[in-house]
Structure formats: structure tokens, C-alpha cells
C-alpha atoms as a PDB file:
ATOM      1  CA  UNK A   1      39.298  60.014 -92.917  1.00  0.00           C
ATOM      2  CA  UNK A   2      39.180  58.600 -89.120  1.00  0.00           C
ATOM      3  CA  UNK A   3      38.049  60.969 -86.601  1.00  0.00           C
ATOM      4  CA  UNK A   4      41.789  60.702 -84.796  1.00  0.00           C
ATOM      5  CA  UNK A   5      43.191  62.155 -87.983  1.00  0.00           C
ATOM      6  CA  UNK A   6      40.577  65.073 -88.691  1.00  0.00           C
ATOM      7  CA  UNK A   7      41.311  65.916 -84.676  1.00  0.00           C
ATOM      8  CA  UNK A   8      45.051  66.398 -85.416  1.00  0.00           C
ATOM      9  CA  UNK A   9      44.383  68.087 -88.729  1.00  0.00           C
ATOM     10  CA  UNK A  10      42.013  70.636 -86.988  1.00  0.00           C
ATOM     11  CA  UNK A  11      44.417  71.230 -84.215  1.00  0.00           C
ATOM     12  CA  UNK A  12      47.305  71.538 -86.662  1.00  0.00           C
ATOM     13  CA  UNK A  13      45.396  74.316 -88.810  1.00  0.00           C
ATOM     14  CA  UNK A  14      44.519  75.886 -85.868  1.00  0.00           C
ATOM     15  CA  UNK A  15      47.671  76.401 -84.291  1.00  0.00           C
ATOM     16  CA  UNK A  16      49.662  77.612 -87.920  1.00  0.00           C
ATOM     17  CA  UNK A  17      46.316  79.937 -87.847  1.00  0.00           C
ATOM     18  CA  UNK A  18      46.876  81.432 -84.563  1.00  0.00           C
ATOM     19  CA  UNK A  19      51.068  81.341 -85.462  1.00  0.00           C
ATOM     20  CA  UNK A  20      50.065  84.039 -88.576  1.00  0.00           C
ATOM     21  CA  UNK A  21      48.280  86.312 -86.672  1.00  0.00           C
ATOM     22  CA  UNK A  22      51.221  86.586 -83.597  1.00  0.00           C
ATOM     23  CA  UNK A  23      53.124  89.289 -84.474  1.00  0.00           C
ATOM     24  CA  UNK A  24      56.768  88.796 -84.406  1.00  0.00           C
ATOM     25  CA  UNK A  25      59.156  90.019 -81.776  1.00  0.00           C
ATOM     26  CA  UNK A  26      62.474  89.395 -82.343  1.00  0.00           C
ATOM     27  CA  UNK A  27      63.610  92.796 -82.871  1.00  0.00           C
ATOM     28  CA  UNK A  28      62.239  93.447 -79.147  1.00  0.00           C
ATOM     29  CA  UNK A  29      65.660  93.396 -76.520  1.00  0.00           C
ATOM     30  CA  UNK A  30      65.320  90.803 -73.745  1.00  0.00           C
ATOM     31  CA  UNK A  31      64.602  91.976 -70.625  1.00  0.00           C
ATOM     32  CA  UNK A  32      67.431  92.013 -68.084  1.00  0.00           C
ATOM     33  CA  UNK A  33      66.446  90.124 -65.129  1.00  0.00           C
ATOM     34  CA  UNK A  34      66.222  90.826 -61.682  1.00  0.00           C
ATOM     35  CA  UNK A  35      68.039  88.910 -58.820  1.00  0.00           C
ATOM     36  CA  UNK A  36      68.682  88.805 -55.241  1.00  0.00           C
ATOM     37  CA  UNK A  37      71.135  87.049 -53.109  1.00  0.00           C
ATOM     38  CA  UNK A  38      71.164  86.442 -48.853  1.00  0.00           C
ATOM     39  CA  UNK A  39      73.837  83.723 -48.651  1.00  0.00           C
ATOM     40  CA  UNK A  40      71.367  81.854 -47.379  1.00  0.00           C
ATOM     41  CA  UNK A  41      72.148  78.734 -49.725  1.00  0.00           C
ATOM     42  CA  UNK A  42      76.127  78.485 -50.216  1.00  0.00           C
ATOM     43  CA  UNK A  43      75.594  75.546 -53.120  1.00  0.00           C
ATOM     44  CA  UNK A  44      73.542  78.269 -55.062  1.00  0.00           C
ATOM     45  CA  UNK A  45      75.443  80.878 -54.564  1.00  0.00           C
ATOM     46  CA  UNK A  46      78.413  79.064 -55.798  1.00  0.00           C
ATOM     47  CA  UNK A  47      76.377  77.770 -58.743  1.00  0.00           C
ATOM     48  CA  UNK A  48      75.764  82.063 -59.694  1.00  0.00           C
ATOM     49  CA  UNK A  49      78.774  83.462 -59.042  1.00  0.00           C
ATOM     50  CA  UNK A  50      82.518  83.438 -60.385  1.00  0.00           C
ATOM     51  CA  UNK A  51      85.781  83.227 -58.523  1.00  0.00           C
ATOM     52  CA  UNK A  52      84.355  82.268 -55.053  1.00  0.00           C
ATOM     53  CA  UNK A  53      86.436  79.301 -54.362  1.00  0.00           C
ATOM     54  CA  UNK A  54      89.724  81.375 -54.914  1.00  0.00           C
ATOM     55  CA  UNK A  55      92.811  80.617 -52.215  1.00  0.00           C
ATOM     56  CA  UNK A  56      95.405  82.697 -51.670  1.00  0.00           C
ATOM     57  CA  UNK A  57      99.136  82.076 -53.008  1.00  0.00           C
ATOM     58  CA  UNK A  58     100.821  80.728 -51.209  1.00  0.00           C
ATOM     59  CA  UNK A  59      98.663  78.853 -48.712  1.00  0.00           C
ATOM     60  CA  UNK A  60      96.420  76.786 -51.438  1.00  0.00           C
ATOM     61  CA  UNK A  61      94.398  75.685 -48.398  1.00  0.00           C
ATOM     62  CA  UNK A  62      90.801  76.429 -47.297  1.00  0.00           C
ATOM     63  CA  UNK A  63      91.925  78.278 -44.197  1.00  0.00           C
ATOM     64  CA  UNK A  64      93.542  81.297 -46.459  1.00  0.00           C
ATOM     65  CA  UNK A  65      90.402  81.533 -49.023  1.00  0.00           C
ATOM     66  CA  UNK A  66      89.815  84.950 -49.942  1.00  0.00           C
ATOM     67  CA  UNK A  67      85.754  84.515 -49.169  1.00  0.00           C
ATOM     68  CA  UNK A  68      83.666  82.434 -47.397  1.00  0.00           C
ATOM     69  CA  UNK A  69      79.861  82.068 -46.200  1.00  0.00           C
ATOM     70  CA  UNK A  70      79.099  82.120 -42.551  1.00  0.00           C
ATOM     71  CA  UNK A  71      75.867  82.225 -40.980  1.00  0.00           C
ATOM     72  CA  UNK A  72      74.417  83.342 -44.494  1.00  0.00           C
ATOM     73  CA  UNK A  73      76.732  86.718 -44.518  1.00  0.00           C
ATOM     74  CA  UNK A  74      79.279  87.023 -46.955  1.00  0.00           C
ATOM     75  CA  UNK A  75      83.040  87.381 -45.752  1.00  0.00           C
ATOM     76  CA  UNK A  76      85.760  88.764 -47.870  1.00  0.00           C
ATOM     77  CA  UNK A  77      89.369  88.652 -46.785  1.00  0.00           C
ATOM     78  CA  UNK A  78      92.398  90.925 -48.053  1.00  0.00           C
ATOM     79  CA  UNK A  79      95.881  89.259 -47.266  1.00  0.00           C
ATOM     80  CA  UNK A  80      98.678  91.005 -46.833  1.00  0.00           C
ATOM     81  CA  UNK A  81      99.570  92.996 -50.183  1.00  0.00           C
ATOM     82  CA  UNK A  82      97.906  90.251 -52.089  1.00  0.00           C
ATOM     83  CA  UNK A  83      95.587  91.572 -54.178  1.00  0.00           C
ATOM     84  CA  UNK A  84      91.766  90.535 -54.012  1.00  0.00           C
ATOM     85  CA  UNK A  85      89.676  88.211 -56.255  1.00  0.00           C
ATOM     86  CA  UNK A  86      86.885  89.486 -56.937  1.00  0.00           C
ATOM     87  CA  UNK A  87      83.464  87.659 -57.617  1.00  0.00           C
ATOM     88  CA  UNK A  88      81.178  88.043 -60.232  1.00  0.00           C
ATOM     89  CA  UNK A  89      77.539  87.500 -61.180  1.00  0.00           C
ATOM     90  CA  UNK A  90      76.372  88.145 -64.352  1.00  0.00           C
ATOM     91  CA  UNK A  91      73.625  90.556 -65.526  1.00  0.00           C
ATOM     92  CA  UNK A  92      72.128  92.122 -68.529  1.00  0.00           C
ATOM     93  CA  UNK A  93      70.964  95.166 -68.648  1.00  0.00           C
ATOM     94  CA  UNK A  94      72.469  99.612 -69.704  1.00  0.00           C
ATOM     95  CA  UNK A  95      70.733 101.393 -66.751  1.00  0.00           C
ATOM     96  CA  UNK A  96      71.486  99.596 -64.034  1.00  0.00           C
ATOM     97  CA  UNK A  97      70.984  99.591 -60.009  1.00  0.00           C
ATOM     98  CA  UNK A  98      73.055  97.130 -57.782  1.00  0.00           C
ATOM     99  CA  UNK A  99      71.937  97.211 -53.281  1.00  0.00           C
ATOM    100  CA  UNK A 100      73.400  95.498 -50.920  1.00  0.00           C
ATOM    101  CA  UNK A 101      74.405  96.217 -46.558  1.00  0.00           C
ATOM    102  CA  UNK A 102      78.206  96.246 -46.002  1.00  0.00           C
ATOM    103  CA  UNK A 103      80.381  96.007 -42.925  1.00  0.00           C
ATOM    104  CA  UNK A 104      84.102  97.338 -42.990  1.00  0.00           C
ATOM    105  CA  UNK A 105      86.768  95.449 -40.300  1.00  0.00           C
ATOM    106  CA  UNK A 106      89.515  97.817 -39.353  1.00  0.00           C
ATOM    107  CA  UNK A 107      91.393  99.212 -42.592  1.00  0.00           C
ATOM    108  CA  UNK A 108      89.264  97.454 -45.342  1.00  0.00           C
ATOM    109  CA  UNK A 109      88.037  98.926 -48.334  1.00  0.00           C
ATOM    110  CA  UNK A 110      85.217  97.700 -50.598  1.00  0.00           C
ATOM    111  CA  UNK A 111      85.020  97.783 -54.604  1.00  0.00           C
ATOM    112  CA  UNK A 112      81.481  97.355 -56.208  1.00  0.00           C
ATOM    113  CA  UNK A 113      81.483  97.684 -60.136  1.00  0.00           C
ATOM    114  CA  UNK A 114      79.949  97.372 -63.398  1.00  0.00           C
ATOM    115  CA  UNK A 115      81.433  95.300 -66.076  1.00  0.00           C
ATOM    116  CA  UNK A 116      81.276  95.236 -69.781  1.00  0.00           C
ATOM    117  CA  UNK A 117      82.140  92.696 -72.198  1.00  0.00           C
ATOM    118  CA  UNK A 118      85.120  90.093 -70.964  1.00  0.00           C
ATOM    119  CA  UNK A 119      84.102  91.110 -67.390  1.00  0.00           C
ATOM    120  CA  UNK A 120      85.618  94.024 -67.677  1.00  0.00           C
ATOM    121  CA  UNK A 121      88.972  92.990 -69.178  1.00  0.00           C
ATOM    122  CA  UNK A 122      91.552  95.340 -70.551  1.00  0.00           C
ATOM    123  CA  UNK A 123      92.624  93.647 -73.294  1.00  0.00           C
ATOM    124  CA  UNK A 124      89.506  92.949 -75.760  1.00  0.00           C
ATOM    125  CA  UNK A 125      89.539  94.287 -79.620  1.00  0.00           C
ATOM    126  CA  UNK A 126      87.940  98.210 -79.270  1.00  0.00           C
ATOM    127  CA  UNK A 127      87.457  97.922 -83.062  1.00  0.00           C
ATOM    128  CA  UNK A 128      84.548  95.947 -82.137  1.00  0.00           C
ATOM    129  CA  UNK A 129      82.756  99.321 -81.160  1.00  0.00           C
ATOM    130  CA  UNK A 130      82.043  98.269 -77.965  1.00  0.00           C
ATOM    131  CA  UNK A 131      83.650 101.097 -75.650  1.00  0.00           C
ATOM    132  CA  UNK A 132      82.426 100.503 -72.363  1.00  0.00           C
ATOM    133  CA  UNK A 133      84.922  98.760 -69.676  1.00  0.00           C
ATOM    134  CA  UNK A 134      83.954  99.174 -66.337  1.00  0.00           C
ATOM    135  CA  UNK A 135      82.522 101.783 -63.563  1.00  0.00           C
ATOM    136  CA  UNK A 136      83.622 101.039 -60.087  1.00  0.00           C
ATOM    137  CA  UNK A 137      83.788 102.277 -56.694  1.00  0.00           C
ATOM    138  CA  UNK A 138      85.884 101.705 -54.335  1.00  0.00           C
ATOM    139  CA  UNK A 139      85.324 103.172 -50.387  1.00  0.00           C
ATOM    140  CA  UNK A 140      86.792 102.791 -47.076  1.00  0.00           C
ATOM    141  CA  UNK A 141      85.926 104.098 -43.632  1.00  0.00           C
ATOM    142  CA  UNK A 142      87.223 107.449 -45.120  1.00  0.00           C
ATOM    143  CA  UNK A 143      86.747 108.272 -48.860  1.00  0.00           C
ATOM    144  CA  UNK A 144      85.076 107.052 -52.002  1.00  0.00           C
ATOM    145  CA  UNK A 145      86.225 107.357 -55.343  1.00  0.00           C
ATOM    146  CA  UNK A 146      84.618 106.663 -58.185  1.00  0.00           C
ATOM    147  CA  UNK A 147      86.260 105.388 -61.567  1.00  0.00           C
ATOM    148  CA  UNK A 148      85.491 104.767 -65.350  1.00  0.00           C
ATOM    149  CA  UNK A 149      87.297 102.357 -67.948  1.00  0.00           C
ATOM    150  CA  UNK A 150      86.809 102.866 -71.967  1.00  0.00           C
ATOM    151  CA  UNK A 151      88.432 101.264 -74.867  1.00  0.00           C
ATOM    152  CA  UNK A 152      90.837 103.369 -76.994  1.00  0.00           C
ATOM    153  CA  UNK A 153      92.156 102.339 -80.645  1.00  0.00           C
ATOM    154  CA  UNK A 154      95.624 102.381 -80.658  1.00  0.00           C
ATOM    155  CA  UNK A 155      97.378 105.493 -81.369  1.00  0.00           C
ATOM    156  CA  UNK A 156      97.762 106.266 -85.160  1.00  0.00           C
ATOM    157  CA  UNK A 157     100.170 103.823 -86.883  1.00  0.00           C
ATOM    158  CA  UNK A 158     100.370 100.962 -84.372  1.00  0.00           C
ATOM    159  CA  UNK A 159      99.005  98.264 -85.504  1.00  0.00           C
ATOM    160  CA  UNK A 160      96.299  96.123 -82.900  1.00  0.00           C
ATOM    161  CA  UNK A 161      97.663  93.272 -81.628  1.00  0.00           C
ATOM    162  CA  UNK A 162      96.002  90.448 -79.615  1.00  0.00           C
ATOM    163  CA  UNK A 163      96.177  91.072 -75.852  1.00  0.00           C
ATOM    164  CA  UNK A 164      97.553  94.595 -75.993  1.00  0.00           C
ATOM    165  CA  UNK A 165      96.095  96.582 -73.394  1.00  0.00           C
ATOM    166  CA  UNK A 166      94.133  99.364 -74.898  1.00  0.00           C
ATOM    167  CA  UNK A 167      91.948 100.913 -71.775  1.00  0.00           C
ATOM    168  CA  UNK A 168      91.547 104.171 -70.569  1.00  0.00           C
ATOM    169  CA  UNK A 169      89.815 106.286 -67.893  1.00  0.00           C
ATOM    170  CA  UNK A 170      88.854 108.862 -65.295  1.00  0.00           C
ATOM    171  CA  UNK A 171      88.701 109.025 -61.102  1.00  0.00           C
ATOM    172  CA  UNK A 172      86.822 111.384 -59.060  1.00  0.00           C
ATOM    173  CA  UNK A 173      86.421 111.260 -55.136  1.00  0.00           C
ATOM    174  CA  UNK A 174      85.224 112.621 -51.876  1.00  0.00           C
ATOM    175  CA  UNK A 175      85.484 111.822 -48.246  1.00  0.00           C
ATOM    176  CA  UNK A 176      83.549 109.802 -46.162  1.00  0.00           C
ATOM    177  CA  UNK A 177      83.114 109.212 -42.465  1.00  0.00           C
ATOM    178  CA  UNK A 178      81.806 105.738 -41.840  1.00  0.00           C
ATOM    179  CA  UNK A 179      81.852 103.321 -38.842  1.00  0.00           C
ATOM    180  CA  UNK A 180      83.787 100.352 -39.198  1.00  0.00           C
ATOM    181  CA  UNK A 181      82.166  97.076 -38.001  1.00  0.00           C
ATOM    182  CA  UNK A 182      78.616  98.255 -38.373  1.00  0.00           C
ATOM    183  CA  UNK A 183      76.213  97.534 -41.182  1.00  0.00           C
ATOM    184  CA  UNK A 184      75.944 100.297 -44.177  1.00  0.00           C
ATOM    185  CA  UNK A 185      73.192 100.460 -46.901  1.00  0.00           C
ATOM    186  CA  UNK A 186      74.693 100.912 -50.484  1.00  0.00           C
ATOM    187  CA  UNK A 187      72.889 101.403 -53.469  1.00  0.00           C
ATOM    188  CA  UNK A 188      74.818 101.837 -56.755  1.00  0.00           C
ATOM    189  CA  UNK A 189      72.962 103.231 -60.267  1.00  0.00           C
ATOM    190  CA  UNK A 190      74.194 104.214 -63.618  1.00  0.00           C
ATOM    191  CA  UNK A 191      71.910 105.644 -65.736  1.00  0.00           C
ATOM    192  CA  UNK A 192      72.856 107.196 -68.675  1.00  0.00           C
ATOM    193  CA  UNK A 193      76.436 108.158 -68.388  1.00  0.00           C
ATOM    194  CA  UNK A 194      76.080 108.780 -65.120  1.00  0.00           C
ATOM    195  CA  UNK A 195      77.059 106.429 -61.995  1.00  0.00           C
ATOM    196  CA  UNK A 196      75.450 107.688 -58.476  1.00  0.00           C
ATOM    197  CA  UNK A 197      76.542 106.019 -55.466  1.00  0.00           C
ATOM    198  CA  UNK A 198      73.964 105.798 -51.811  1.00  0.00           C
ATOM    199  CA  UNK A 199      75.210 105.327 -48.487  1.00  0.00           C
ATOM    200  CA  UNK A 200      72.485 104.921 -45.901  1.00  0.00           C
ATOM    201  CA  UNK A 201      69.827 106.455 -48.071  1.00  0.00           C
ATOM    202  CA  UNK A 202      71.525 109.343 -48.949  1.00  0.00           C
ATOM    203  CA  UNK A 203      73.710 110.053 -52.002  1.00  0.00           C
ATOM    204  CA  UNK A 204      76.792 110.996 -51.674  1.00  0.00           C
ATOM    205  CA  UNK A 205      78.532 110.717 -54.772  1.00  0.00           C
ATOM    206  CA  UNK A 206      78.086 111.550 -58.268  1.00  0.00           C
ATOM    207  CA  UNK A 207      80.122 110.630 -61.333  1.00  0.00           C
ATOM    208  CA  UNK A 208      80.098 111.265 -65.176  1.00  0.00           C
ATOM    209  CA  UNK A 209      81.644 108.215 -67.526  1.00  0.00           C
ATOM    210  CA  UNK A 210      82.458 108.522 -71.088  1.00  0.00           C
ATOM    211  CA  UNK A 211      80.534 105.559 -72.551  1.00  0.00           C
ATOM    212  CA  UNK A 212      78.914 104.343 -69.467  1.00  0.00           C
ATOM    213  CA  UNK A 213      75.445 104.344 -71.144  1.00  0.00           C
ATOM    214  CA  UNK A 214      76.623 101.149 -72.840  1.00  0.00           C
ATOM    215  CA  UNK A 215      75.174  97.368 -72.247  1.00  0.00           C
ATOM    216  CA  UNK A 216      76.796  95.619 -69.007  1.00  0.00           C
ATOM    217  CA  UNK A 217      77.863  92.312 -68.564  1.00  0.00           C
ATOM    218  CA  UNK A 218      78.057  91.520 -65.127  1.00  0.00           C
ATOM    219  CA  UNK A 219      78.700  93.223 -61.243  1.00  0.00           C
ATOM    220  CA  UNK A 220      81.894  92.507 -59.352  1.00  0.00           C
ATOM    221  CA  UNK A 221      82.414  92.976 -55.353  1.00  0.00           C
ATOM    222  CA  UNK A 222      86.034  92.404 -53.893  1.00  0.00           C
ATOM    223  CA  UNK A 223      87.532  93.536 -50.494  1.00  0.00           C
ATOM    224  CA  UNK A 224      91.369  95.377 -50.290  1.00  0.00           C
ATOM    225  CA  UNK A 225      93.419  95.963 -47.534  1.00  0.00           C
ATOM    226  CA  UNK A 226      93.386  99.384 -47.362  1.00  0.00           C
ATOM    227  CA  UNK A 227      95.899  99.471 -43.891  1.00  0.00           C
ATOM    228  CA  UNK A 228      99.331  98.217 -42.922  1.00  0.00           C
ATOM    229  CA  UNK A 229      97.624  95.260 -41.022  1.00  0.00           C
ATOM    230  CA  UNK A 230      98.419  91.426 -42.144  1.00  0.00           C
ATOM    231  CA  UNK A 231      94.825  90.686 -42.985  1.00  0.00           C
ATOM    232  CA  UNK A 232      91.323  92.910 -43.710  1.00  0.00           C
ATOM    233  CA  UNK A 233      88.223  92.177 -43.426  1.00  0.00           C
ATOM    234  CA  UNK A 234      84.583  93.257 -45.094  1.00  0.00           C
ATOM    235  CA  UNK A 235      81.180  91.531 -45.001  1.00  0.00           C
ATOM    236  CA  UNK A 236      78.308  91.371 -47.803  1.00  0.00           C
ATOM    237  CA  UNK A 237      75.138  90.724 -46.977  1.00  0.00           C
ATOM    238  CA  UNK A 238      71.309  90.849 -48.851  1.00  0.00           C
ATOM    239  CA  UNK A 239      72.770  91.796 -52.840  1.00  0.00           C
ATOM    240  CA  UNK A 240      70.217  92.480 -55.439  1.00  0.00           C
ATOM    241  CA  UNK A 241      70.579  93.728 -58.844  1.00  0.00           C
ATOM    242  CA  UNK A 242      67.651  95.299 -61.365  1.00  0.00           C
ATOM    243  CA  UNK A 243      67.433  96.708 -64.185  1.00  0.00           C
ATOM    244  CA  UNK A 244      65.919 100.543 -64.173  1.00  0.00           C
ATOM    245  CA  UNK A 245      64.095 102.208 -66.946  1.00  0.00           C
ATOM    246  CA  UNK A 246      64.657 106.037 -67.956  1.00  0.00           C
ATOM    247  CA  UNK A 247      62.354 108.722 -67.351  1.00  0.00           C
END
């Protein structure tokens, strides 16, 4: 045998030996991953999230997008009674925590929420036991509410039929007193069942979902026009998203 071949026989053995004695780990979950985003590239960004490029109906031209990127902030725009597009990243993960600083223009609102399969569309098969929709918030410069999604079979005798919307869910609020056109903290969890929202490192809000302890699929943001003005304004700036592990 030439030396060349008892090398790559040796190596060969060696590696199928080490191979047997690695314990397998495919029943192990993958670990949801951790991200941040500061607008400071607008080609990533672009490259990680959904929907940016939207224009509103019906302009159809760059200057009536419903976000753009300037100076590395984040600016979402709510037309008239148009409503938003909202952008989406996509995450993996059941206990979840999503941060990021916000800044309200007069009469804008803000909607941060947690997706499950379909992005959180109404219309999937619930026989598929997943139950989960979405959690979301919405706030303003003067309230918060907090709201859950779940998929329902349909009622007793009707039959399922592609597309048929088969969601249902639960609101609660509270007021809020915050200062347009100046940065905000907000840090948004669910653990468990439970969705907690954080203004300015404190927590101001509290909410219990029916199947929110369920995988989710990805984060949305979108601004509304919570006013009679033409246009609102909101700014996003310094995201990140992580995974958090119970107690």
C-alpha cells in the first residue's frame, strides 16, 4: 500500500471514529437568533426586511412611499385614510423580546407586533394546530392597547374552506401621556402567555393572550394616522430582537 493511501485510510477511520462517539442532536430546537438594526446600511436593511419599498395608491412614485431611510433613522408615513404597510423581519423564537427608540409626529400612532405562521395572516388552516396569530400593540401620544389573534375551527357543521377567515381575539388598554417629536424607549416581551410592554424603562402595560406561548414567525412595525391631518409621521430608530429564556 503507498504511504498516500494508508494517510487517507487513517484519516478516514479516524474521522467515522470520532463521528460514533458524537452524540446526536437533532431532536435539540435551533436556537433563535439575535439581531439588531440602526439603518445605518439601507441595501441591508432592504435585503432583511419585507414590504419596505411599498408606494402608496395612487401616487406609484418614490415621493409618496410609505417608509424611507434618512440619516440612518427610519421614517414611516401614514397617508390620508390609507392604511399602512407594514414591514417585517423574520425571527424564530416562543419567548420573545423586541427594543427599539420611537418618535411620534403630530397625530401618529405606532403598531409593534408578533407574528405567527403566514406573518400573521387570517386566513391559514387552524386544523393544523397551530393557534397562535399575532400580539400587537398599537400606541399614540395618548393610549396603548394591546391585542391578541388565535385561530378558531369553524363553527360546528361548516365545512373549512380555503381562505375563509377563521381568527379571533381580545383588546385591553390604558392611557398614556407621551411627547410627540421626542425619542421614546420601547421594549416589547411575551413570555409565556403573557405580552408586557416598556416605555422609557418602565412598564406600563400588561396583557394575557390565549395561545401566545406559541412559536413566532416574525415582528412587524407600521405607522397609522391616528388624526384628521393629510399625512402622519413616526420614526424608528436602533431595533433589536432576542430571544429570552424562562425562569
Amino acid at each position: 500500500m503507498k504511504p498516500i493511501q494508508a494517510c487517507c485510510i487513517a484519516l478516514l477511520c479516524s474521522v467515522l471514529l470520532w463521528e460514533s462517539h458524537t452524540p446526536l442532536r437533532a431532536e435539540d430546537p435551533p436556537v433563535p437568533a439575535s439581531w439588531t438594526e440602526d439603518f445605518a446600511d439601507e441595501a441591508v436593511f432592504k435585503k432583511s426586511w419585507e414590504k419596505y419599498d411599498a408606494l402608496v395608491p395612487p401616487y406609484q412614485d418614490k415621493t409618496k412611499r410609505f417608509w424611507q431611510v434618512e440619516d440612518s433613522v427610519l421614517r414611516g408615513n401614514a397617508y390620508l385614510g390609507v392604511h399602512p404597510v407594514g414591514i417585517m423581519h423574520t425571527i424564530n423564537g416562543t419567548d420573545v423580546r423586541l427594543k427599539l427608540r420611537f418618535k411620534l409626529g403630530a397625530g401618529a400612532g405606532f403598531y409593534a407586533n408578533f407574528n405567527g405562521r403566514g406573518n400573521g395572516s387570517n386566513t391559514i388552516d387552524p386544523q393544523t394546530g397551530i393557534r397562535f396569530r399575532r400580539a400587537s400593540m398599537h400606541l399614540n401620544a395618548s393610549g396603548l392597547q394591546i391585542y391578541d389573534d388565535r385561530y378558531v375551527p369553524p363553527a360546528e357543521g361548516v365545512a373549512y374552506v380555503k381562505g375563509m377567515d377563521l381568527s379571533k381575539g381580545n383588546t385591553s388598554g390604558m392611557k398614556l401621556s407621551l411627547t410627540e417629536n421626542e425619542w421614546h424607549e420601547l421594549v416589547l416581551d411575551i413570555v409565556g402567555k403573557e405580552v408586557t410592554v416598556q416605555i422609557d424603562g418602565k412598564q406600563v402595560a400588561s396583557h394575557l393572550t390565549h395561545t401566545g406561548d406559541e412559536a413566532k414567525m416574525s415582528i412587524g412595525v407600521y405607522v397609522s394616522n391616528d388624526s384628521k391631518n393629510e399625512t402622519a409621521e413616526a420614526w424608528i430608530d436602533d431595533v433589536s430582537f432576542e430571544p429570552l429564556k424562562k425562569e
